[in-house]
Structure formats: structure tokens, C-alpha cells
Protein backbone atom coordinates (compact mmCIF):
# COMPACT_ATOMS: atom_id res chain seq x y z
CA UNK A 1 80.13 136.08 51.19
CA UNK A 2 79.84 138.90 53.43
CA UNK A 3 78.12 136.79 55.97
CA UNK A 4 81.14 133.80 56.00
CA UNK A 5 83.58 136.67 55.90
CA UNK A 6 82.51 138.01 59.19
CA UNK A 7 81.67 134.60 60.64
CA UNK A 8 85.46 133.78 59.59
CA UNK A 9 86.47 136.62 61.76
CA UNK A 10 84.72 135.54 65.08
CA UNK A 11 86.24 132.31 64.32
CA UNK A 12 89.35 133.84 64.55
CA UNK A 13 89.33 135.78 67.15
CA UNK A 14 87.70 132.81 69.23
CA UNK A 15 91.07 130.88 68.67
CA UNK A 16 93.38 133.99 69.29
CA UNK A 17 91.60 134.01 72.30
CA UNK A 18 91.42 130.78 73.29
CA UNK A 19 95.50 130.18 72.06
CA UNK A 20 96.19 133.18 74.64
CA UNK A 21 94.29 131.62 77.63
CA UNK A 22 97.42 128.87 78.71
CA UNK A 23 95.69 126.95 81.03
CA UNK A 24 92.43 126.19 79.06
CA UNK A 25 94.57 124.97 76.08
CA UNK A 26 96.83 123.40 78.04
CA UNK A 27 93.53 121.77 79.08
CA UNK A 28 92.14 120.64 75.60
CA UNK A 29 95.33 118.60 75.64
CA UNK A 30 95.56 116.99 78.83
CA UNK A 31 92.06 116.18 79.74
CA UNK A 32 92.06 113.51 77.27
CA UNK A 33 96.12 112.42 77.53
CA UNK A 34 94.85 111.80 81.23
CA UNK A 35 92.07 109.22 80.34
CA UNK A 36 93.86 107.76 77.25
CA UNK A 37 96.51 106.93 80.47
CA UNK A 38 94.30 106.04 82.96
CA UNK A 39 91.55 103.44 81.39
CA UNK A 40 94.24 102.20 78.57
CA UNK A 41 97.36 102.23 81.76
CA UNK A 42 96.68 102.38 85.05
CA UNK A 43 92.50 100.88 84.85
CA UNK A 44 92.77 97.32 85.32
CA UNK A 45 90.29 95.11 86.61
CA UNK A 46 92.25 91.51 86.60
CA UNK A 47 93.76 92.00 90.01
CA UNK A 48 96.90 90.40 91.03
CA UNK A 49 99.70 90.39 93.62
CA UNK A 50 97.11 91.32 95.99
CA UNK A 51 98.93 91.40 99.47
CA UNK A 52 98.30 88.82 102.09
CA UNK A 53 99.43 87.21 105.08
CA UNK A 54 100.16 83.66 106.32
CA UNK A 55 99.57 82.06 109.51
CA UNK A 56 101.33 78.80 109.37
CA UNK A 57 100.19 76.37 111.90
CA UNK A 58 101.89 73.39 110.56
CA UNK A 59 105.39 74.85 110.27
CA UNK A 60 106.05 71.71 108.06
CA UNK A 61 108.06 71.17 104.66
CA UNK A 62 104.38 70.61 103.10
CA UNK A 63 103.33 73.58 104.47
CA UNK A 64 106.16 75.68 102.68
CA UNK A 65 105.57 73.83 99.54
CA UNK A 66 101.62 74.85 99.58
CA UNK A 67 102.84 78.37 100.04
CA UNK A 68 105.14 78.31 97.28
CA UNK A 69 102.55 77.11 95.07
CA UNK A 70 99.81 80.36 96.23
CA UNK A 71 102.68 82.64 95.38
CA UNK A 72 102.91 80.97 92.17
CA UNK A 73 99.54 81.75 91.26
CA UNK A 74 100.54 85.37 91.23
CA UNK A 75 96.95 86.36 92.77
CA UNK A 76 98.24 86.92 96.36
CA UNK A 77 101.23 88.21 97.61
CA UNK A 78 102.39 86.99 100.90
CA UNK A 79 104.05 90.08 102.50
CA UNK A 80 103.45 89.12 106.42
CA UNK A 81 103.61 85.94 108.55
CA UNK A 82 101.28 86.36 111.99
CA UNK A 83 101.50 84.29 114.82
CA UNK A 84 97.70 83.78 115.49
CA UNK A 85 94.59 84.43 114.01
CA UNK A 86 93.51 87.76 116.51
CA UNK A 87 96.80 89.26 114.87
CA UNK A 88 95.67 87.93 111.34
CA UNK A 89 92.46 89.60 112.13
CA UNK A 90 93.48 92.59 113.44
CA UNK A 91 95.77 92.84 110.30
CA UNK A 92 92.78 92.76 107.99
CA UNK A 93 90.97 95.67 110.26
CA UNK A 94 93.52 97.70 109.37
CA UNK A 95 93.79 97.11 105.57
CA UNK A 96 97.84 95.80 106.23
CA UNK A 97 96.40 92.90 104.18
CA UNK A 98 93.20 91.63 102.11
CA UNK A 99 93.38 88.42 103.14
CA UNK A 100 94.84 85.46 105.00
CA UNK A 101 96.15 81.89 104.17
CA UNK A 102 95.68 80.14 107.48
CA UNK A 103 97.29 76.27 107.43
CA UNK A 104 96.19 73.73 110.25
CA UNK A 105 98.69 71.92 112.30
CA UNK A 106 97.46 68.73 110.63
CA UNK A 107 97.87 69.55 107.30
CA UNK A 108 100.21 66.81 106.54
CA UNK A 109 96.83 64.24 107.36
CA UNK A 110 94.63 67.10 105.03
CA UNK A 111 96.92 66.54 102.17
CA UNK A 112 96.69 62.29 102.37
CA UNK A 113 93.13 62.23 103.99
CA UNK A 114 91.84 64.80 100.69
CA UNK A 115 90.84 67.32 102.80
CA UNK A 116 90.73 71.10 102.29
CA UNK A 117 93.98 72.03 103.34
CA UNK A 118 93.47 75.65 104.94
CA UNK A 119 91.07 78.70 104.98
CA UNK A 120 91.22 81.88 103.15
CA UNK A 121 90.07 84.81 105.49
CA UNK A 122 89.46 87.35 103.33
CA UNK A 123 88.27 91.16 103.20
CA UNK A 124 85.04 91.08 101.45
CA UNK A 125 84.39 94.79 101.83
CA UNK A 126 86.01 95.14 98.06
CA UNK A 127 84.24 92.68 96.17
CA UNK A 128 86.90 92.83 93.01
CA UNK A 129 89.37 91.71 95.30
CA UNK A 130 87.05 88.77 96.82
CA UNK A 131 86.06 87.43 94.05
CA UNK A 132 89.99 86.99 92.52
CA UNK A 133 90.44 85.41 95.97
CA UNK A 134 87.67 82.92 95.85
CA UNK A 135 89.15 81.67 92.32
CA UNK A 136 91.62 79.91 94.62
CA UNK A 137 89.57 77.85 96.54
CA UNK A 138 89.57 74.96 93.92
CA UNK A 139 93.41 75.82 93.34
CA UNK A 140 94.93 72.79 91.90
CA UNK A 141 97.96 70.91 94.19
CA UNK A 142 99.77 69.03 91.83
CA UNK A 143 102.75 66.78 93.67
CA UNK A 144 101.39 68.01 96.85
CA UNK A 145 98.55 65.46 96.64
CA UNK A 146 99.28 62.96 93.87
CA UNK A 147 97.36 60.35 95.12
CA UNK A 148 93.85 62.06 96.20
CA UNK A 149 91.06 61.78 92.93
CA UNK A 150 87.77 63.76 92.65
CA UNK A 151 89.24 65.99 95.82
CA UNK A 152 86.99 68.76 97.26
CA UNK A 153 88.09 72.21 96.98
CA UNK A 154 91.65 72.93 98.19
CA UNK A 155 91.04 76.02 100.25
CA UNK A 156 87.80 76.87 102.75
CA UNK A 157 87.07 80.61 102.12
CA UNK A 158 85.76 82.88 104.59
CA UNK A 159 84.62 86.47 103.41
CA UNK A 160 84.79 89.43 106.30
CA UNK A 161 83.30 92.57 106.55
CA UNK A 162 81.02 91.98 103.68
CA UNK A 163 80.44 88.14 103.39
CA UNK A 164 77.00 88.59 100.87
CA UNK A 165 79.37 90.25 98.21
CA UNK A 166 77.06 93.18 98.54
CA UNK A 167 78.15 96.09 95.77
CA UNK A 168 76.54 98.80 98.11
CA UNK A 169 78.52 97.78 100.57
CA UNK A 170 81.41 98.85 98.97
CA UNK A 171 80.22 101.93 96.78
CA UNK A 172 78.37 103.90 99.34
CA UNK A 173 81.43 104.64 101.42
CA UNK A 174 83.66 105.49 98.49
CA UNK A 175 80.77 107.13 97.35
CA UNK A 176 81.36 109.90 99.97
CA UNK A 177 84.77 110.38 99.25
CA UNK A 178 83.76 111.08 95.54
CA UNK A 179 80.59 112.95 96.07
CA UNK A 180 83.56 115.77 99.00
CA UNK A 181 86.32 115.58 96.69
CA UNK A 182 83.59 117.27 93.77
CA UNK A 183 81.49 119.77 96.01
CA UNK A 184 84.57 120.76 98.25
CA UNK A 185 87.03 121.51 95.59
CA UNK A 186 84.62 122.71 93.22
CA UNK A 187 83.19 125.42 96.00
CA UNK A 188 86.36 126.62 96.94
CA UNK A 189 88.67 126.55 94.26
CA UNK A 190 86.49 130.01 92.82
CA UNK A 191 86.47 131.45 96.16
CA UNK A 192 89.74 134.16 95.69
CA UNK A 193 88.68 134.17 91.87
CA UNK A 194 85.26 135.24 92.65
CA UNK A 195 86.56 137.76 94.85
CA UNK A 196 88.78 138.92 92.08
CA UNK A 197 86.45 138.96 89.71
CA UNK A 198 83.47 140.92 91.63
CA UNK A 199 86.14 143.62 92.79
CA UNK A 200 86.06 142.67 96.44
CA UNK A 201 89.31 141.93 96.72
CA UNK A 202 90.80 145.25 97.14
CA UNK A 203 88.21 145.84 99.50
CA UNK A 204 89.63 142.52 101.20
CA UNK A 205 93.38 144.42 101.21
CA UNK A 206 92.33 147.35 102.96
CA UNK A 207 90.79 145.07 105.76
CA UNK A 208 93.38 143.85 109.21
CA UNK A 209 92.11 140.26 108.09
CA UNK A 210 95.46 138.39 107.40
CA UNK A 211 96.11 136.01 104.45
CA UNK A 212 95.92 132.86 107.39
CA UNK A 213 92.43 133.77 108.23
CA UNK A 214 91.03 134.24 105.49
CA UNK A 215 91.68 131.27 104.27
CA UNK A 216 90.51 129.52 107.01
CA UNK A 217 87.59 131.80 106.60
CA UNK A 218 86.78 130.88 103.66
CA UNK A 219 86.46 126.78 104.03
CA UNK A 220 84.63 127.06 107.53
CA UNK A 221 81.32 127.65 106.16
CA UNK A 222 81.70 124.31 103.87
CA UNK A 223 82.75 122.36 106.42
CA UNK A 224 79.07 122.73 107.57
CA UNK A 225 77.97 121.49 103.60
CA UNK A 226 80.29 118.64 103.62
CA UNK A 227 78.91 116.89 107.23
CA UNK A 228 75.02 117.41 105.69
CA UNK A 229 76.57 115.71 102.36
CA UNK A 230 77.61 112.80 105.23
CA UNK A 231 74.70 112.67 106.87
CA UNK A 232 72.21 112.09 103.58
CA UNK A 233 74.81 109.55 101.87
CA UNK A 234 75.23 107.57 104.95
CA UNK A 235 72.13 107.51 106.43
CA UNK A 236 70.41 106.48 103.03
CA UNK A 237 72.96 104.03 102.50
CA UNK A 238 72.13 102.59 105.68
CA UNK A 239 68.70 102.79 105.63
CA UNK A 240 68.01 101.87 101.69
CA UNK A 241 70.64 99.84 100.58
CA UNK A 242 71.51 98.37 104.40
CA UNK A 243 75.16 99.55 104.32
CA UNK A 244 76.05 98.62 107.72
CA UNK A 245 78.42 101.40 110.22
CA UNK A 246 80.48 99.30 112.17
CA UNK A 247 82.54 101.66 113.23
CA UNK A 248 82.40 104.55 115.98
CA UNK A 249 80.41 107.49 114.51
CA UNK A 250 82.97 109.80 116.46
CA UNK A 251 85.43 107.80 114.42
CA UNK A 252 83.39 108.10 111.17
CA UNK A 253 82.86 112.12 112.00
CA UNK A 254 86.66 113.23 112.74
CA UNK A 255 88.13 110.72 109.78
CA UNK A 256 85.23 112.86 107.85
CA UNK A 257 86.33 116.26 108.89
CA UNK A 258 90.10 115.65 108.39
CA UNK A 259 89.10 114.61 104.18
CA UNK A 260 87.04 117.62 103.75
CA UNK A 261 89.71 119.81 105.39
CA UNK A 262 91.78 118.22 103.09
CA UNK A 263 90.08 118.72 100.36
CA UNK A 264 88.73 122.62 101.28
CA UNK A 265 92.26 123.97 101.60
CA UNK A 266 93.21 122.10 97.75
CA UNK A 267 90.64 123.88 96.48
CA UNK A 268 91.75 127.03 98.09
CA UNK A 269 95.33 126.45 96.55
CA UNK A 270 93.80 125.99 93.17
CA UNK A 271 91.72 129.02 93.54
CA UNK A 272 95.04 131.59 94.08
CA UNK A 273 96.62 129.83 91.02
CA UNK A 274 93.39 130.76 88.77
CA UNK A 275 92.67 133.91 86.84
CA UNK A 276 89.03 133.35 86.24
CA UNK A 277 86.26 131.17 87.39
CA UNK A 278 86.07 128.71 83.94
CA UNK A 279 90.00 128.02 84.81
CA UNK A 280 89.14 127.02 88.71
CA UNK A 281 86.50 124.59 87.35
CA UNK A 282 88.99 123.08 84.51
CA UNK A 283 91.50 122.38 87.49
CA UNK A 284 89.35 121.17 89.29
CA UNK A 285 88.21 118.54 86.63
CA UNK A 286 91.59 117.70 86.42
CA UNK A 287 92.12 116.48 90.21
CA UNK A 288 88.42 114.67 90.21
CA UNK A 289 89.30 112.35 87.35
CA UNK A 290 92.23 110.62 88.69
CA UNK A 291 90.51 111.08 92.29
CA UNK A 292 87.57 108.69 90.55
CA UNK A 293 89.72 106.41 88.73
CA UNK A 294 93.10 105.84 91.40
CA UNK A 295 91.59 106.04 94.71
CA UNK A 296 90.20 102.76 95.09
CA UNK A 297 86.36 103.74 94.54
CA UNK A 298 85.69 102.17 91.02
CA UNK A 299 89.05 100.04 90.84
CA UNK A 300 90.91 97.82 92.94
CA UNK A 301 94.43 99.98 94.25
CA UNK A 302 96.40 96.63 94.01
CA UNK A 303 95.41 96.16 90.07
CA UNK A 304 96.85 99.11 89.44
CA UNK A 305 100.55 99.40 87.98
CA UNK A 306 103.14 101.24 90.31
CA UNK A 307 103.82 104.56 88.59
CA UNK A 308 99.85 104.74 88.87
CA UNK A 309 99.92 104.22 93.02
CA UNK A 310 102.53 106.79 93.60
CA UNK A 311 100.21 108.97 92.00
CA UNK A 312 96.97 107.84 93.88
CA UNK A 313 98.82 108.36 96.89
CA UNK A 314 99.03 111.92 96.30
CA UNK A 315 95.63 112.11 96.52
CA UNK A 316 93.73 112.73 99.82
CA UNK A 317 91.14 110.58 98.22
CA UNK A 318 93.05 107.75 98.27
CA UNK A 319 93.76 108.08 102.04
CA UNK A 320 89.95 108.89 102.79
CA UNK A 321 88.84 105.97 100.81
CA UNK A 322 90.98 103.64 103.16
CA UNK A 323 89.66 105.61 106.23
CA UNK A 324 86.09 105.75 105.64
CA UNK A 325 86.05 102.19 104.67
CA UNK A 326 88.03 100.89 107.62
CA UNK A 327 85.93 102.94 109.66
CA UNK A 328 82.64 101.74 108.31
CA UNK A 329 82.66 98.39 107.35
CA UNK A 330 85.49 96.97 108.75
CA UNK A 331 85.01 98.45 112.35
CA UNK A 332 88.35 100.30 112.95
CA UNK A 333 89.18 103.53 113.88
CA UNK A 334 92.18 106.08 113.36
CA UNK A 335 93.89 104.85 115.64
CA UNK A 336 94.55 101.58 113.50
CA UNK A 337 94.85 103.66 110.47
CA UNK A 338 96.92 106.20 111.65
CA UNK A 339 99.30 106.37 108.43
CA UNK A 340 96.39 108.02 106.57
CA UNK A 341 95.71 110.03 109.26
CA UNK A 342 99.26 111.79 109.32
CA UNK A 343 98.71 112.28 105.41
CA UNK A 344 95.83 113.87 105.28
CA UNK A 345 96.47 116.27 107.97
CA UNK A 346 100.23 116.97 106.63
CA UNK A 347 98.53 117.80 103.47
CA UNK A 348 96.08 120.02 105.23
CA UNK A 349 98.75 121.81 106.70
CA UNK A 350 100.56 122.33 103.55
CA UNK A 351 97.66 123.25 101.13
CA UNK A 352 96.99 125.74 103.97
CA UNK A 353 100.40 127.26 104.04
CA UNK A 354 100.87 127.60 100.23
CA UNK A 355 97.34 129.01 99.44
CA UNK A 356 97.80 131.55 101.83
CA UNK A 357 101.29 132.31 100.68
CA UNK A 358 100.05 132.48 97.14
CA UNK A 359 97.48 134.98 98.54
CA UNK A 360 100.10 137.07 99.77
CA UNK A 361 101.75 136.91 96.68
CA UNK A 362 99.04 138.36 94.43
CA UNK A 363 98.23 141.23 96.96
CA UNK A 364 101.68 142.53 96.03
């Protein structure tokens, strides 16, 4: 009796304790509210309304008609007409669209004759998305062709960027963006605690060093971490799995340095909002799992439902996942992907100004 008695009391004191520490309870609740949401809400695999673009050749009634019936398929959305294919191309470089419906200027003759009617170009570097593209090849035309038996497929489909279907391809890039979002956020968000908790803080007061530079103290040393953590995942991709870099290594270096920056100064902010080491790491947990799940790594962005990409797009993972991919396997640079450029260094800037104003804060 004794024994449960005093094992009773531990027990107690455990949940006292553990009722008193906010953010770790508030923890034990939302940790698994977030992945009830995300895998039963915003995971979905059975992509639609993916967005595309039309080059339209024919500029004929049929023409209009065959478009109509794509959009009624509810796979594509056609968002953008382009005059020629460069432009189409180019369009697809920079991620505008995943793919385009090019018509011929004789697809009146196609339609009688039984002949494909058009060509898919499509952005194989995701190979969800290619694959719910590629179901519309053998798309059935109804009216359009009453008259044509035992026709051949409807659409000719030509896969960029990745045309084997390749997995690797596709992972090893997003891989990187995973792989800096855990080690950068992780390492930094105890930085301040750590001081905190060693007692080097007030030796940090007493010092000229302003909150500004220490900050920026603090993340310099990872940045060195985070291009090594490039280096290996890249250049084993490349030379194991054959994931090619089509881009500009410049291109693929700066896009790199922008993420981890990113990433560094998030985990700074989180790190002047903890009281303890355990509550940095829980924090961070909670900005990998969406980070994993919304950015486009595992799951297509355009399966997603819309209350779930407003909240990807938060996320510098998100952005870096675009970059690095455009970069790599579709051959662009920042320059055509400048919107995720601007994001990711306006939420540099930010995370920068509010962890070091947080800092500020708790030396008062």
C-alpha cells in the first residue's frame, strides 16, 4: 500500500507539473488535431484542377469545343492561353503551369481523319501530377468525332523535365528542403534557450553585442552546416540515383542560402518564445509536420484544398520546394521564379526583426 501510495504521489505531481507547463499541453492536444487535419483534410492524392495552359493553333469552333470538354474532365484547369510553344515552354520552366494542351491548325482534318487531335506537354518533374495527366490521353470525344471507330488515343503526351517518371527525380530535391527545414530549425530554435539555461545570458547583457548581431551571430555558423547538408544530398543524388542539375549551380547555391536563411532566423524566433529546450523542440515539431505534408514534397500542392494552400504558403518550405525544383530539374533560375524569391527573403527579414525584438524584450 505504502508503495502505490507514494507511486500515486509522483503521479501527481508529474501532471501538476505537466498541467502548469502551457505549451507542452497545449502540445499533447495539437500534435495530433494537426495530423487528424492534415492526412484526413488537406492529404489528397487524386489530383485535380491542376492548372494548365492552351495554345490554340486552330482557333476554330472545334477547337473551343475540345477545350470545353478537357475542362470538363475537371483534371486540368486552363488558366492561360500562349501564343507559341517557346512561351508555353517557358511557362512550364517557371512552374506558371504543369502542363500544356497544344491544338494543330488542322485539327478540323484530325477530328474526321481519326487522328490524335493535340499534344499534352507536360511537367514530369512531379510524377503525381504526370500520371493524372497521362489518364487523358485516351480521353473520350463524344460528338466531336461521331463517326471515327476503334480511334487511337485522343491526345499525344509529351513528359518534360523528367520524361522516365523517375521517383528520385522528384524526391531528392524536396528532399533537401525537408532534410534544412529539420536541422536548421531544430539547431537554432535552442540557441537563446540554451543560453538561458547555462547562465550565459547575463553574461551576454553585460557585453556591447546588440540584439541585431547576435542574432545574426548566432545562424552564421549553420549556414556553413546547411551548404555541407547540400553538397552530400545533391551530389549523391546525382551520382547514385542520377538526379540530373540542370540548372546553374550559382543558381542552385544562392536559391539554397536564401531557404536556410529562412529557415535559421524561424528558428531563432521560436527560440526567444521558449522557456526551455524540450519546448524549442515541441515547436519545432510543430512547423516540420505541415512543412512535410503542405509543401509539395510528399503531395501534390494542387490536390490540396484551399484553406490548406494558404497555409503552405506560409511556409518557406513551400517556396524552396518550387525553387530548388525549378532550379534543378527544370533548368530555371531566380530570375524566372522571382515571386518565391521576394517571399523568402521578406520572411527573412521579418523573422530577423521580431527575434531580435523578442530578444530585447526578455533582457528587460
Amino acid at each position: 500500500m505504502n508503495s502505490l501510495r507514494r507511486l500515486w504521489a509522483i503521479t501527481q505531481k508529474e501532471l501538476r507539473q505537466l498541467s502548469r507547463d502551457k505549451l507542452t499541453f497545449g502540445m499533447v492536444v495539437m500534435i495530433p488535431l494537426l495530423q487528424l487535419l492534415l492526412f484526413g483534410y488537406a492529404i489528397n492524392t487524386d489530383v485535380r484542377q491542376i492548372p494548365a495552359g492552351l495554345v490554340d493553333m486552330s482557333e476554330s469552333v472545334s477547337g473551343r469545343l475540345l477545350v470545353e470538354a478537357v475542362k470538363a474532365t475537371q483534371v486540368v484547369h486552363i488558366k492561360q492561353r500562349y501564343v507559341g510553344l517557346q512561351e508555353a515552354e517557358a511557362a512550364l520552366t517557371r512552374g506558371e503551369v504543369r502542363a500544356v494542351l497544344v491544338l494543330p491548325s488542322d485539327l478540323s482534318r484530325r477530328l474526321s481523319d481519326g487522328e490524335r487531335v493535340g499534344q499534352w506537354l507536360v511537367d514530369g518533374s512531379d510524377t503525381v501530377i504526370a500520371g493524372a495527366l497521362l489518364g487523358l490521353r485516351a480521353m473520350p470525344l463524344g460528338e466531336l468525332r461521331p463517326d471515327v471507330e476503334a480511334a487511337p488515343p485522343t491526345f499525344e503526351t509529351v513528359l518534360y523535365f523528367n520524361p522516365s517518371r523517375r521517383a528520385a527525380v522528384n524526391i531528392v530535391p524536396g528532399l533537401l528542403g525537408v532534410i534544412l527545414t529539420m536541422t536548421m530549425i531544430m539547431f537554432t530554435s535552442a540557441a537563446i534557450v540554451r543560453e538561458r539555461e547555462r547562465g550565459n545570458l547575463e553574461l551576454l547583457i553585460t557585453t556591447p553585442v546588440s540584439s541585431l548581431e547576435l542574432m545574426i551571430g548566432k545562424i552564421l555558423p549553420y549556414i556553413v552546416v546547411g551548404l555541407v547538408q547540400v553538397v552530400i544530398i545533391l551530389g549523391l543524388g546525382h551520382l547514385i540515383f542520377a538526379v540530373p542539375i540542370n540548372g546553374a549551380l550559382s543558381q542552385v547555391l544562392l536559391a539554397t542560402l536564401l531557404f536556410i536563411a529562412a529557415s535559421l532566423t524561424l528558428g531563432l524566433l521560436i527560440s526567444t518564445l521558449a522557456q526551455t529546450q524540450l519546448q524549442a523542440m515541441q515547436m519545432t515539431v510543430f512547423i516540420l509536420l505541415p512543412s512535410i505534408l503542405l509543401s509539395g514534397f510528399m503531395f501534390p500542392y494542387e490536390g490540396m484544398p484551399v484553406p490548406a494552400q494558404w497555409v503552405a504558403e506560409v511556409l518557406p518550405a513551400t517556396h524552396f520546394m518550387r525553387l530548388i525544383r525549378g532550379i534543378v530539374l527544370r533548368g530555371g533560375d531566380m530570375g524566372d521564379l522571382l515571386p518565391d524569391v521576394l517571399w523568402l527573403a521578406g520572411f527573412t527579414l521579418l523573422m530577423l526583426t521580431l527575434a531580435a525584438r523578442r530578444f530585447k524584450k526578455s533582457l528587460d
